[in-house]
Every structure is written in C-alpha cells, then in structure tokens.
C-alpha atoms as a PDB file:
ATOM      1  CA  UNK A   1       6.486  -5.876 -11.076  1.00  0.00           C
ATOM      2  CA  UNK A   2       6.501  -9.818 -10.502  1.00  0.00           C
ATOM      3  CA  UNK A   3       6.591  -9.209  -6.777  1.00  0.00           C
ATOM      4  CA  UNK A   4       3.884  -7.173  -7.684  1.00  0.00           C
ATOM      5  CA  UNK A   5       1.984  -9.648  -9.343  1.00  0.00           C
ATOM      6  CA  UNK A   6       2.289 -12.030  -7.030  1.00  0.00           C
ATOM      7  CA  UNK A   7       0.689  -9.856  -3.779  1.00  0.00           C
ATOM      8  CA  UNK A   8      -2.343  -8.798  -6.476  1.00  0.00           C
ATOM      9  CA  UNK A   9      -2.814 -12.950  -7.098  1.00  0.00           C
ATOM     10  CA  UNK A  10      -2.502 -13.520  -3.297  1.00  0.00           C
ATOM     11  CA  UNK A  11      -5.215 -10.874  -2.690  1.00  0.00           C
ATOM     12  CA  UNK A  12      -6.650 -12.431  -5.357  1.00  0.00           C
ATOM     13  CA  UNK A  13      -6.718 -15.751  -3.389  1.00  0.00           C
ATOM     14  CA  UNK A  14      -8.516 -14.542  -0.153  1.00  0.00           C
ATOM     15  CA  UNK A  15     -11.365 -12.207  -2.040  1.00  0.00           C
ATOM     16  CA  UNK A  16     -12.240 -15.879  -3.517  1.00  0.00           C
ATOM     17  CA  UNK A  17     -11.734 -17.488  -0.425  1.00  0.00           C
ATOM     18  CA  UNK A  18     -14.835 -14.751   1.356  1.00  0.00           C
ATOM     19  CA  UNK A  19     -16.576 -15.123  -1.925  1.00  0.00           C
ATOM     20  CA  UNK A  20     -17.366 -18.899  -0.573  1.00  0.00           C
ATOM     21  CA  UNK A  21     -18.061 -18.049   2.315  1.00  0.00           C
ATOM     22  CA  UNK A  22     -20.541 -15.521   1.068  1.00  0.00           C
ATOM     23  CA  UNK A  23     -21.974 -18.036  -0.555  1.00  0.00           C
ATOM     24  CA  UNK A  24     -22.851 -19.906   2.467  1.00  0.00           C
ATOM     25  CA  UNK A  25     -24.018 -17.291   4.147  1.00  0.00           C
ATOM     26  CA  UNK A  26     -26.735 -17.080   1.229  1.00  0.00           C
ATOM     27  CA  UNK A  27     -27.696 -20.397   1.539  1.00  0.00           C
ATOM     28  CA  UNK A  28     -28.475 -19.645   5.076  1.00  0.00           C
ATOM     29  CA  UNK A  29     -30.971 -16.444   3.720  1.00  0.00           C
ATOM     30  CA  UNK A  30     -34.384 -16.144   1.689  1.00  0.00           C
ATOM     31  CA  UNK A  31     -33.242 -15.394  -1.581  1.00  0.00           C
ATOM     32  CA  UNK A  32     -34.573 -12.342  -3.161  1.00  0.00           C
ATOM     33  CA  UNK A  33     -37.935 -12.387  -5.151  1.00  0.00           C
ATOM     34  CA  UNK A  34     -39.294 -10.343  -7.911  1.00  0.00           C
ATOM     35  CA  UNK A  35     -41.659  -7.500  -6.833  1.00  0.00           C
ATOM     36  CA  UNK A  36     -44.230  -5.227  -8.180  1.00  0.00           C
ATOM     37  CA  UNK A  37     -43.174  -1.431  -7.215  1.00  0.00           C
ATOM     38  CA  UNK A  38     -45.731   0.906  -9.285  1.00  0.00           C
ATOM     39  CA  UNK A  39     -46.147  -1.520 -11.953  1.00  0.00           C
ATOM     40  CA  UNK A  40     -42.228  -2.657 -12.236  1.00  0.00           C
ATOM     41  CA  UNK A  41     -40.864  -5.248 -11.056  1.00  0.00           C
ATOM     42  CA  UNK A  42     -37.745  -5.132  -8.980  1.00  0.00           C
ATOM     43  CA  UNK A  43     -35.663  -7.952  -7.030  1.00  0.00           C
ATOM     44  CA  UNK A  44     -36.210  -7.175  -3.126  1.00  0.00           C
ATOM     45  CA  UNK A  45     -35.565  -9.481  -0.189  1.00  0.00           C
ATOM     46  CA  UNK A  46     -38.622 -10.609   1.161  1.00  0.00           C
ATOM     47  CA  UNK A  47     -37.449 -10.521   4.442  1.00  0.00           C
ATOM     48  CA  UNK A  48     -35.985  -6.760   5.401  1.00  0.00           C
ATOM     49  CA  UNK A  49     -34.503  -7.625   8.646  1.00  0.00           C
ATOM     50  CA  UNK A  50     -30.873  -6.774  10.393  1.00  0.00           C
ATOM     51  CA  UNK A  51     -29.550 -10.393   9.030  1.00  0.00           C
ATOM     52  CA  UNK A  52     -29.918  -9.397   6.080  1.00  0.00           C
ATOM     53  CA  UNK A  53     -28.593  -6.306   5.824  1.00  0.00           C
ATOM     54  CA  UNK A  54     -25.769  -7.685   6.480  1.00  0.00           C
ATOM     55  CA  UNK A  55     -25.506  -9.596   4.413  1.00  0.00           C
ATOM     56  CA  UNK A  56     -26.001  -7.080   1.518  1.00  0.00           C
ATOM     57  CA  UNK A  57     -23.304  -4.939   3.096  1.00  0.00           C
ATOM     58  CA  UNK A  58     -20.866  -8.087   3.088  1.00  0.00           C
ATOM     59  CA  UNK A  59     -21.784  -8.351  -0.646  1.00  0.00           C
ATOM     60  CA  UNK A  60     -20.930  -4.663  -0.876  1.00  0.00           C
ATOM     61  CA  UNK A  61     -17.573  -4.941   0.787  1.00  0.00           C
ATOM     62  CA  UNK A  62     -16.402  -7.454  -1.276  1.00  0.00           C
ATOM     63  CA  UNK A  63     -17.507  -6.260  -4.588  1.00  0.00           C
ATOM     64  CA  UNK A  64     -15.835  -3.045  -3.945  1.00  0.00           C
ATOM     65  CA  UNK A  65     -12.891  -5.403  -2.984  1.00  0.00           C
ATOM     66  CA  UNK A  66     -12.636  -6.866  -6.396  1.00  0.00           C
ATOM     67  CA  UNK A  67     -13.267  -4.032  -8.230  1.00  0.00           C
ATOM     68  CA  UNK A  68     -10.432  -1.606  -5.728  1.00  0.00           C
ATOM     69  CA  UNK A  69      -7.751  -4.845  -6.709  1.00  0.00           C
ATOM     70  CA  UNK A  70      -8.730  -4.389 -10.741  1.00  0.00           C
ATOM     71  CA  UNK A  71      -8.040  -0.824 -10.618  1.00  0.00           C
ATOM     72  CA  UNK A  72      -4.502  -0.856  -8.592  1.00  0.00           C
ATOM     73  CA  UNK A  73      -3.611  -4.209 -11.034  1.00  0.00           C
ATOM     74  CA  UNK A  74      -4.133  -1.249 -14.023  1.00  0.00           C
ATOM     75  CA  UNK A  75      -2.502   1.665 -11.446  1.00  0.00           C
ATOM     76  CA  UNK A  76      -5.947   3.124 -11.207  1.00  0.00           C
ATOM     77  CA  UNK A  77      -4.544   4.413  -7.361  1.00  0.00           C
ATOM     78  CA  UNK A  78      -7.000   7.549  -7.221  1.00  0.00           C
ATOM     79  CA  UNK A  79      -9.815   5.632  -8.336  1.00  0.00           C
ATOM     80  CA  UNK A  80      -9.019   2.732  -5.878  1.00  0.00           C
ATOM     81  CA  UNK A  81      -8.317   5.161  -2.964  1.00  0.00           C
ATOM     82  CA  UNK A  82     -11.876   6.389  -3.664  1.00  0.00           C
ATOM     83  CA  UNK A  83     -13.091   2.310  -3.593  1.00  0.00           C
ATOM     84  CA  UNK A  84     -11.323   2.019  -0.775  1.00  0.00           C
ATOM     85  CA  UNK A  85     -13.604   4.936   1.496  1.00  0.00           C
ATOM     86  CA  UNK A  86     -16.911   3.126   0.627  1.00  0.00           C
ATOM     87  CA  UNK A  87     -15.389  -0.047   1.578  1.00  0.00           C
ATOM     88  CA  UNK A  88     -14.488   1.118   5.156  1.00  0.00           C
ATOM     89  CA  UNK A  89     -17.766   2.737   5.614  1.00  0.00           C
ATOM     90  CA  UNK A  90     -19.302  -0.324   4.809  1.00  0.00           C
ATOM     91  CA  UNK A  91     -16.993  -2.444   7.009  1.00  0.00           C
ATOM     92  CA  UNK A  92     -18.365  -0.082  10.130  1.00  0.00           C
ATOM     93  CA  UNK A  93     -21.506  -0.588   8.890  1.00  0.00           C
ATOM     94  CA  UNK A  94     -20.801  -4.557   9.235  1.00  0.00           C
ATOM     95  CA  UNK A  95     -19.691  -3.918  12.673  1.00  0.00           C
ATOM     96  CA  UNK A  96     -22.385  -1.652  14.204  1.00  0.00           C
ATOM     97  CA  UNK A  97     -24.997  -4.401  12.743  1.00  0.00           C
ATOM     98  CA  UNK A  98     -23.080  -6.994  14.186  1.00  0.00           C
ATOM     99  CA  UNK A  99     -22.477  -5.716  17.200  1.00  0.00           C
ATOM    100  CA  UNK A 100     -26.349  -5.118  17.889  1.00  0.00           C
ATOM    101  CA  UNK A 101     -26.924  -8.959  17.339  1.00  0.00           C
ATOM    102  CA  UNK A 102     -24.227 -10.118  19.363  1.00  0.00           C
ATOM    103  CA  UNK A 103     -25.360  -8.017  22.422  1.00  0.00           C
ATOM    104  CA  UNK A 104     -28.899  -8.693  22.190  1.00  0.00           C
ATOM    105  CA  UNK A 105     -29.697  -5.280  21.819  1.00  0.00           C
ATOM    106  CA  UNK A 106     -31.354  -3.406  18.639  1.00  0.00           C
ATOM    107  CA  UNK A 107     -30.900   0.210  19.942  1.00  0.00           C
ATOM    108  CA  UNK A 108     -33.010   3.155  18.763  1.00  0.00           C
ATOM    109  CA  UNK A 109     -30.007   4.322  16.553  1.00  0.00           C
ATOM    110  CA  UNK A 110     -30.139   0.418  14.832  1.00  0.00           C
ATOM    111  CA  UNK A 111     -33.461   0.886  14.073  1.00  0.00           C
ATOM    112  CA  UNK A 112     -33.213   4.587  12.371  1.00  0.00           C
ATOM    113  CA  UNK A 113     -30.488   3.077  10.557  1.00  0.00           C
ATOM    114  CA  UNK A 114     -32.396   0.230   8.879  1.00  0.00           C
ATOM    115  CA  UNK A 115     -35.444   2.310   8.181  1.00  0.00           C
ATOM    116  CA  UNK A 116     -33.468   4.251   6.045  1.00  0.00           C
ATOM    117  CA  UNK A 117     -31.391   0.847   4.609  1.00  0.00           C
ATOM    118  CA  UNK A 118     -34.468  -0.686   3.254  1.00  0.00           C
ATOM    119  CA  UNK A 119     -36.509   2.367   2.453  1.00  0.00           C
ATOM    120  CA  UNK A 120     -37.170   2.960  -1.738  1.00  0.00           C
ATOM    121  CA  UNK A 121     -35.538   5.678  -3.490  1.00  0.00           C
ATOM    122  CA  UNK A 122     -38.417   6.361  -5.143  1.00  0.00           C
ATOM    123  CA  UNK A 123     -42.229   6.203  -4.076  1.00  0.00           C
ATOM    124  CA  UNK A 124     -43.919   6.204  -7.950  1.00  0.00           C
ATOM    125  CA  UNK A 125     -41.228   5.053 -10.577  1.00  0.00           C
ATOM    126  CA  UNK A 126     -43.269   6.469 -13.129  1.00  0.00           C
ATOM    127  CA  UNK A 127     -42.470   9.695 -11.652  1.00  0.00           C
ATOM    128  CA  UNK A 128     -38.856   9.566 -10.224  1.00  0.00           C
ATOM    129  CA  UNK A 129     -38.655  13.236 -10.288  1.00  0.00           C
ATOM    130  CA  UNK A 130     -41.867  13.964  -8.157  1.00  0.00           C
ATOM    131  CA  UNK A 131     -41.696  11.136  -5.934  1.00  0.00           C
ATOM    132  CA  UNK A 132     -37.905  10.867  -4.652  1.00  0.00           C
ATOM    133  CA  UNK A 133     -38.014  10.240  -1.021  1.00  0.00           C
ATOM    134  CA  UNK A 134     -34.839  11.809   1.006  1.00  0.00           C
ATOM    135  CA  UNK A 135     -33.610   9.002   3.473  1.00  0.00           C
ATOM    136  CA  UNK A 136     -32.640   9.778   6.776  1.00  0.00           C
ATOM    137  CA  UNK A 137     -28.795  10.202   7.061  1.00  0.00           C
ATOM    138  CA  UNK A 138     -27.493   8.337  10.269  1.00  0.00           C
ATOM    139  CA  UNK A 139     -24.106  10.827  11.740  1.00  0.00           C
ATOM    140  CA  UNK A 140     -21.193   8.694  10.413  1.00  0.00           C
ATOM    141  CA  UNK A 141     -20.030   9.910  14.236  1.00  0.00           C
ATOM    142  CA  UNK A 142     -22.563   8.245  15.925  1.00  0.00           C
ATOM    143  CA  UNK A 143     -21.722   4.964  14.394  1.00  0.00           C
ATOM    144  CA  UNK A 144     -17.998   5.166  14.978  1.00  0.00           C
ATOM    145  CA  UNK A 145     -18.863   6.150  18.214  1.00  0.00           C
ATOM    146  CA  UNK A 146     -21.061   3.017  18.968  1.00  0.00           C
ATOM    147  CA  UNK A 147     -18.671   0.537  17.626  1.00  0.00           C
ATOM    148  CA  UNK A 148     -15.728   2.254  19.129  1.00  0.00           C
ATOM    149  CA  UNK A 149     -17.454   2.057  22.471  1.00  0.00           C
ATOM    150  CA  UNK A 150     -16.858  -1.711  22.337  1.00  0.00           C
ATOM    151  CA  UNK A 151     -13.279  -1.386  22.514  1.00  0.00           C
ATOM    152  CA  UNK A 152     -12.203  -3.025  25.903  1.00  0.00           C
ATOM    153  CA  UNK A 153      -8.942  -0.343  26.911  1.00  0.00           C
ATOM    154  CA  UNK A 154      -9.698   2.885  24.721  1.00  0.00           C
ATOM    155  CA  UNK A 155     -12.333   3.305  22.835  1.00  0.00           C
ATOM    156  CA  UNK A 156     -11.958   6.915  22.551  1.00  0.00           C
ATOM    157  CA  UNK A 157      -8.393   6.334  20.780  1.00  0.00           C
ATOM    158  CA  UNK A 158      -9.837   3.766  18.274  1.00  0.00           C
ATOM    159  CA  UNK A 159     -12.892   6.590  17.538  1.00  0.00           C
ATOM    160  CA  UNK A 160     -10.432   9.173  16.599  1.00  0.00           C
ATOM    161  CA  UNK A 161      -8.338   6.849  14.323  1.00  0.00           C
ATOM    162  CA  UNK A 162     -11.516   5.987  12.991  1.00  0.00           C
ATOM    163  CA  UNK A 163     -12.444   9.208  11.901  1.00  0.00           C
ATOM    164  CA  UNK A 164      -8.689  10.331  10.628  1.00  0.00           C
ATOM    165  CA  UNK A 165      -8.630   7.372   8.455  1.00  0.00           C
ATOM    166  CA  UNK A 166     -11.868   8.151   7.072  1.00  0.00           C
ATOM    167  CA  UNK A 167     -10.729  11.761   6.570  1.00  0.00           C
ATOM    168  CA  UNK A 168      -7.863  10.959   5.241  1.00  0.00           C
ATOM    169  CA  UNK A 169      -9.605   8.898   2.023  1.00  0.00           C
ATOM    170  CA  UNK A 170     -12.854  11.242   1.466  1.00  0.00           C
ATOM    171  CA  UNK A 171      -9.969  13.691  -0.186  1.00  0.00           C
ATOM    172  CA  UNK A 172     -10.164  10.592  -3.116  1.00  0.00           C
ATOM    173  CA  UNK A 173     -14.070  10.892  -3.327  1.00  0.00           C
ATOM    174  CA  UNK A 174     -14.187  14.669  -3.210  1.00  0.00           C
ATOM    175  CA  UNK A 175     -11.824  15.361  -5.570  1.00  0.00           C
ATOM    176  CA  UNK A 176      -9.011  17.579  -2.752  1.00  0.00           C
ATOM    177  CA  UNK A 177      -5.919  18.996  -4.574  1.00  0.00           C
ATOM    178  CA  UNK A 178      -3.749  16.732  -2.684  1.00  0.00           C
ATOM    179  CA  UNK A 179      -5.093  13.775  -3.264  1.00  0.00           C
ATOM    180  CA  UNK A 180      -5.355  14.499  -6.822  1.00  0.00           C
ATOM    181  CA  UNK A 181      -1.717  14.919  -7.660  1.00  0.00           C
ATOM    182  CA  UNK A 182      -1.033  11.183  -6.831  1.00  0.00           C
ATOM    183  CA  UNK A 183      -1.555  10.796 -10.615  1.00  0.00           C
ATOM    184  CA  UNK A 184       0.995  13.158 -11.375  1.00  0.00           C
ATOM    185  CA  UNK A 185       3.989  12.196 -13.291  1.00  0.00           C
ATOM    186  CA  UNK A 186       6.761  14.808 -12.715  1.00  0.00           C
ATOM    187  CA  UNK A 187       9.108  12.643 -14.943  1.00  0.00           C
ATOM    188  CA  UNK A 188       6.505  13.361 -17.824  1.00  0.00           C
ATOM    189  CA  UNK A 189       5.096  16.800 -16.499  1.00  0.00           C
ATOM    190  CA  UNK A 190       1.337  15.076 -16.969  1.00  0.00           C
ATOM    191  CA  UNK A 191      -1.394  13.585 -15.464  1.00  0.00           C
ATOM    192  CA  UNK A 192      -1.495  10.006 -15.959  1.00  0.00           C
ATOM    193  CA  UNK A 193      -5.499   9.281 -17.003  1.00  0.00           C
ATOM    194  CA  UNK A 194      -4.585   5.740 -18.160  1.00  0.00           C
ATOM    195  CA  UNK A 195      -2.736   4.870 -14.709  1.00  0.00           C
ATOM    196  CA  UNK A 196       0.322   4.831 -12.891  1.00  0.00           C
ATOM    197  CA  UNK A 197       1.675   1.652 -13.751  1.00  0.00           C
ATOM    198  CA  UNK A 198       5.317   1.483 -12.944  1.00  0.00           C
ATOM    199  CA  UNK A 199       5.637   4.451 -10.789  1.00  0.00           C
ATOM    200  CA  UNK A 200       6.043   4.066  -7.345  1.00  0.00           C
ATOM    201  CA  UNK A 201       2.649   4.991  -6.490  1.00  0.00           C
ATOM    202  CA  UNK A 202       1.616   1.623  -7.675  1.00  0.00           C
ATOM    203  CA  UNK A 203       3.850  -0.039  -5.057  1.00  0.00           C
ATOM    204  CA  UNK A 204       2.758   1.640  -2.050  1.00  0.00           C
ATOM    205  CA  UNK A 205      -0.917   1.645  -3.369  1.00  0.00           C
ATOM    206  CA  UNK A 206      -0.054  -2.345  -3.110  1.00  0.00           C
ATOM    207  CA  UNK A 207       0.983  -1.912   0.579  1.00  0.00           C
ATOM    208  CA  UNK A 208      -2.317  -0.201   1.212  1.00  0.00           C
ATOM    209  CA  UNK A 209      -4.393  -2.281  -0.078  1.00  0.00           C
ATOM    210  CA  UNK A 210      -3.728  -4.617   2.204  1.00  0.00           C
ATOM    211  CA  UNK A 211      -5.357  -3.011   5.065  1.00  0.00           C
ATOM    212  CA  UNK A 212      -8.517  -3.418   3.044  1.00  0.00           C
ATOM    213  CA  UNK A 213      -8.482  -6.600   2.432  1.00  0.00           C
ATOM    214  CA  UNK A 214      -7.392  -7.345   6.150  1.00  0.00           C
ATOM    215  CA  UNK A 215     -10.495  -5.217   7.346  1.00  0.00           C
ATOM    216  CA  UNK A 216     -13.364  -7.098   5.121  1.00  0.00           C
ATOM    217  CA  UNK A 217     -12.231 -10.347   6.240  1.00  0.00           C
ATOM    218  CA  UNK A 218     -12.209  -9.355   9.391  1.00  0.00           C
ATOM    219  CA  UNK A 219     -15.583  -7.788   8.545  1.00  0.00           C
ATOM    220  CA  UNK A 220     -16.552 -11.544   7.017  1.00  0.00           C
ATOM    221  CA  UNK A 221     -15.462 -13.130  10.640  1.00  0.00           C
ATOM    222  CA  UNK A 222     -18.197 -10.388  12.951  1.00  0.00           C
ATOM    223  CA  UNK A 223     -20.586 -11.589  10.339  1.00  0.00           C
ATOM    224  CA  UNK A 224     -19.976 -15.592  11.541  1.00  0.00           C
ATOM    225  CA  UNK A 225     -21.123 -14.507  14.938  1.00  0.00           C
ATOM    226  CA  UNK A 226     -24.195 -12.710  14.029  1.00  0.00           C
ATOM    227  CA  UNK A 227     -24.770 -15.772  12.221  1.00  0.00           C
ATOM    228  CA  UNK A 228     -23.311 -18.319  14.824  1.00  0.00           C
ATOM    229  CA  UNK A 229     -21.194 -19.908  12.253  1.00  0.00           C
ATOM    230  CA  UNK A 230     -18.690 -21.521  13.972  1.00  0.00           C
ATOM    231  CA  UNK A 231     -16.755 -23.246  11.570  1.00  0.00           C
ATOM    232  CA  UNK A 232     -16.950 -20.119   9.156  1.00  0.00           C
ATOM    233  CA  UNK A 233     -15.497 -18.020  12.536  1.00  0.00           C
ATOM    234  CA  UNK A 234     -12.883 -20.414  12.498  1.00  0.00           C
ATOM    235  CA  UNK A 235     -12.063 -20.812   8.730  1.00  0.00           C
ATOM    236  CA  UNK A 236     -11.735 -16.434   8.679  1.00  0.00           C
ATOM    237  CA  UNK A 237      -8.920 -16.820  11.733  1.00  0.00           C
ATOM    238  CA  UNK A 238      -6.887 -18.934  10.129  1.00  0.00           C
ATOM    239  CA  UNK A 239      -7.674 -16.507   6.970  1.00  0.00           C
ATOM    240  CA  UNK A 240      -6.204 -13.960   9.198  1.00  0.00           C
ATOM    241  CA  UNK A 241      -3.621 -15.458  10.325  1.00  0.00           C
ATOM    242  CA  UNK A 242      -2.565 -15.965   7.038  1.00  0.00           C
ATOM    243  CA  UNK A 243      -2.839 -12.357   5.821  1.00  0.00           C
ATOM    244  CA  UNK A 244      -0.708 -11.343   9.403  1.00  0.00           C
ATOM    245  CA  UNK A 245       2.200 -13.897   8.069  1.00  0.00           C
ATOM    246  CA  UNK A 246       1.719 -11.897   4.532  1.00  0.00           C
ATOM    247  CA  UNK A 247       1.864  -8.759   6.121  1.00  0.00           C
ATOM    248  CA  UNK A 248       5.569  -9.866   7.667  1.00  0.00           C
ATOM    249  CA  UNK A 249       6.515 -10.527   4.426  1.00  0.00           C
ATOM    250  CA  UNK A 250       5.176  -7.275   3.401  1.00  0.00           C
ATOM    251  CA  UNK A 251       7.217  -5.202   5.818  1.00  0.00           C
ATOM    252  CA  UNK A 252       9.908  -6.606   5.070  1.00  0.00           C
ATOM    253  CA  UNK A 253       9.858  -6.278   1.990  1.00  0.00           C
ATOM    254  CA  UNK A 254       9.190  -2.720   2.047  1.00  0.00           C
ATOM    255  CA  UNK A 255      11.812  -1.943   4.398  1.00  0.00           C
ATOM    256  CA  UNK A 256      14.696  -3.232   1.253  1.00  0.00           C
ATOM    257  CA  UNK A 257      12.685  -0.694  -1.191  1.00  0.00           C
ATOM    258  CA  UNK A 258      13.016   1.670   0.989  1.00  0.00           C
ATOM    259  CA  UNK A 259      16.910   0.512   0.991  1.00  0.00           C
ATOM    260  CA  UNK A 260      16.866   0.574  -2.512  1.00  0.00           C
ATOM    261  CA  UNK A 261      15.639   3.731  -2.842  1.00  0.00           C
ATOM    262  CA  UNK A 262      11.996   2.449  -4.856  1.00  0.00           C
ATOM    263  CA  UNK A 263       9.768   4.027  -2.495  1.00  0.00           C
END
C-alpha cells in the first residue's frame, strides 16, 4: 500500500503540474461572461472558436483526471475505468482540434464538429422538454481516422489500436458482464460497492492509470502548439520525460509482483 501511495502522490504531482499550465493557457483566452438564454443567465465564452474548444476539452481531461485518481485512491476501479473512456475520447478530441490548427487547415469534418460543440442543449429553457435540440453526432471513426492519418509509418495500425482500446473501456460505461466482475471478491463471495481496496485489482488499476495520465499530458503538450507556447511545449517534455523514467520504475516494479505472486 505505501508503494501505492506514493505512485497516487506522484500522479498527484503532474495533474498539479498541467493544472498551471492550464492556467496559463486561460490567461491567454477571453474569460467567460454571463449571458441571457430565454431569460437565464448562463456563463458562455464569448468567443466560440476552435482555441477555445480546446481549451474546454483540456479542462475536461484533467478534471476527469483528478476525479479517475480519487476513485482508484478509494479502489473505485469500475468507476475509474469508466473515467478513464471519456478521458481518451476527449484526448482525441484534443488531437483532431490540434491537428487542424497546426496544418492550417479547418476541414469540413472540423467544422461539423464545432457546430455541434458549441450548439445549446436546449432552445427555450422554460421549456426543456419541447425545445431539446439533438446535436449532430460526429463518427468516433472518422476522428480516429483523421488523427491516425498523421501518423508518419502506419497510420492504419495506430487507427485500429485506437479503436480496440476504446472498445476495450466502453464495457466500464455500458455496464458488460465482464467488466463488471472486476468488483468481485471471490475471497468474500460479494460484490465490493465500497471498493476494492487491498485486492489486487487496485494494483494493476495503479499500473493503468498511468497511461492516462501519460496521454493528457501529452494531450497538454499538442495544445502548446496550437497555442505556440514554446516554453509550455518545452516544460510538458521534460514532464514526459519524467513520467517515461516513472514508467521504468513501474515495470520494474511490476515484474517482482509478478515474482511475488501479488498480481
């Protein structure tokens, strides 16, 4: 459990480390103002543009972040796996934005896809049931495809993983047998409601979490070049250099539970 600990407090570390940086990258925005939408008022950004929509993503990403590491510190691992889904749809969200500034090119498909970001739930809030207004859905596919096509050797490969990953954690969301039976306790012949807190789930939950917290930073260093932050790009490398030294540590690590016989 202290080993434990200490990986939660050194996630802990790096969330507050991309907080900052999320602050700057506020600095750099106009702030949201209060609104009048059918006689309410509501906080909106005055300016509905691709920067910042990013932005708001980023904010996403790393709120989920926070809230995926208090769940696994209480062995909340279903509930974090589910966390964990929205934050990698978010993250390729990040990417695709990102991606379109970068190049100098707002496709089509960008533009669908922020019509339907910054469009209202509701048209008259006075009557949410009569005036709901369905968003257009943008294919998951066709924005794995367009970031994947960046890759410079295989694009096609990354795609694929892409999508298996993303398979793999909707079981979480949706609820799929499987999935659901990592909060069962044969020892106890129950489900554990309150958390799996010293099971071993707990430990490899740790080891996954990882991954998520590598992928929003890296998310946090695409945003510095939509942004041309330079010294932000180069704070989030040495971030991830950092988290690739952890990782070694990490394997490691793993490898003598494995040994020992606690995974």
């Amino acid at each position: 459990m202290e080993t434990l600990e200490k990986w939660w407090n050194e996630y802990d570390e790096t969330l507050k480390r991309l907080e900052a940086v999320l602050r700057d990258y506020e600095s750099g925005m106009n702030p949201p103002a209060l609104v009048e939408l059918n006689n309410v008022e509501v906080l909106r950004f005055p300016t509905q543009d691709i920067n910042h929509a990013i932005l708001l993503k980023l904010a996403m990403v790393l709120s989920g972040a926070n809230a995926a590491l208090i769940l696994l510190r209480h062995g909340h691992v279903l509930e974090q796996g589910a966390l964990q889904r929205m934050i990698d749809e978010a993250n390729e969200d990040i990417r695709f934005l990102v991606l379109a500034v970068t190049n100098g090119s707002v496709t089509p498909l960008h533009e669908r896809f922020l019509t339907a970001f910054w469009a209202e739930e509701f048209g008259d809030l006075s009557d949410v049931s009569g005036s709901h207004q369905s968003r257009e859905q943008i294919p998951r596919k066709k924005i794995r495809a367009y970031v994947s096509s960046f890759h410079p050797t295989n694009p096609s490969t990354l795609n694929h993983i892409s999508t298996v990953v993303a398979k793999a954690y909707s079981g979480f969301v949706h609820g799929a047998a499987p999935h659901l039976m990592e909060i069962y306790d044969p020892a106890k012949r129950v489900f554990r409601v309150r958390g799996m807190l010293g099971t071993s789930r707990v430990i490899s939950s740790t080891f996954d979490f990882f991954n998520f917290v590598y992928r929003v930073t890296v998310s946090f260093a695409f945003a510095a070049r939509a942004y041309d932050a330079s010294a932000h790009a180069a704070q989030l490398e040495r971030e991830l250099q950092w988290l690739d030294s952890l990782r070694e540590q990490q394997d490691k690590a793993r490898r003598e539970m494995r040994l020992r016989g606690d995974l």
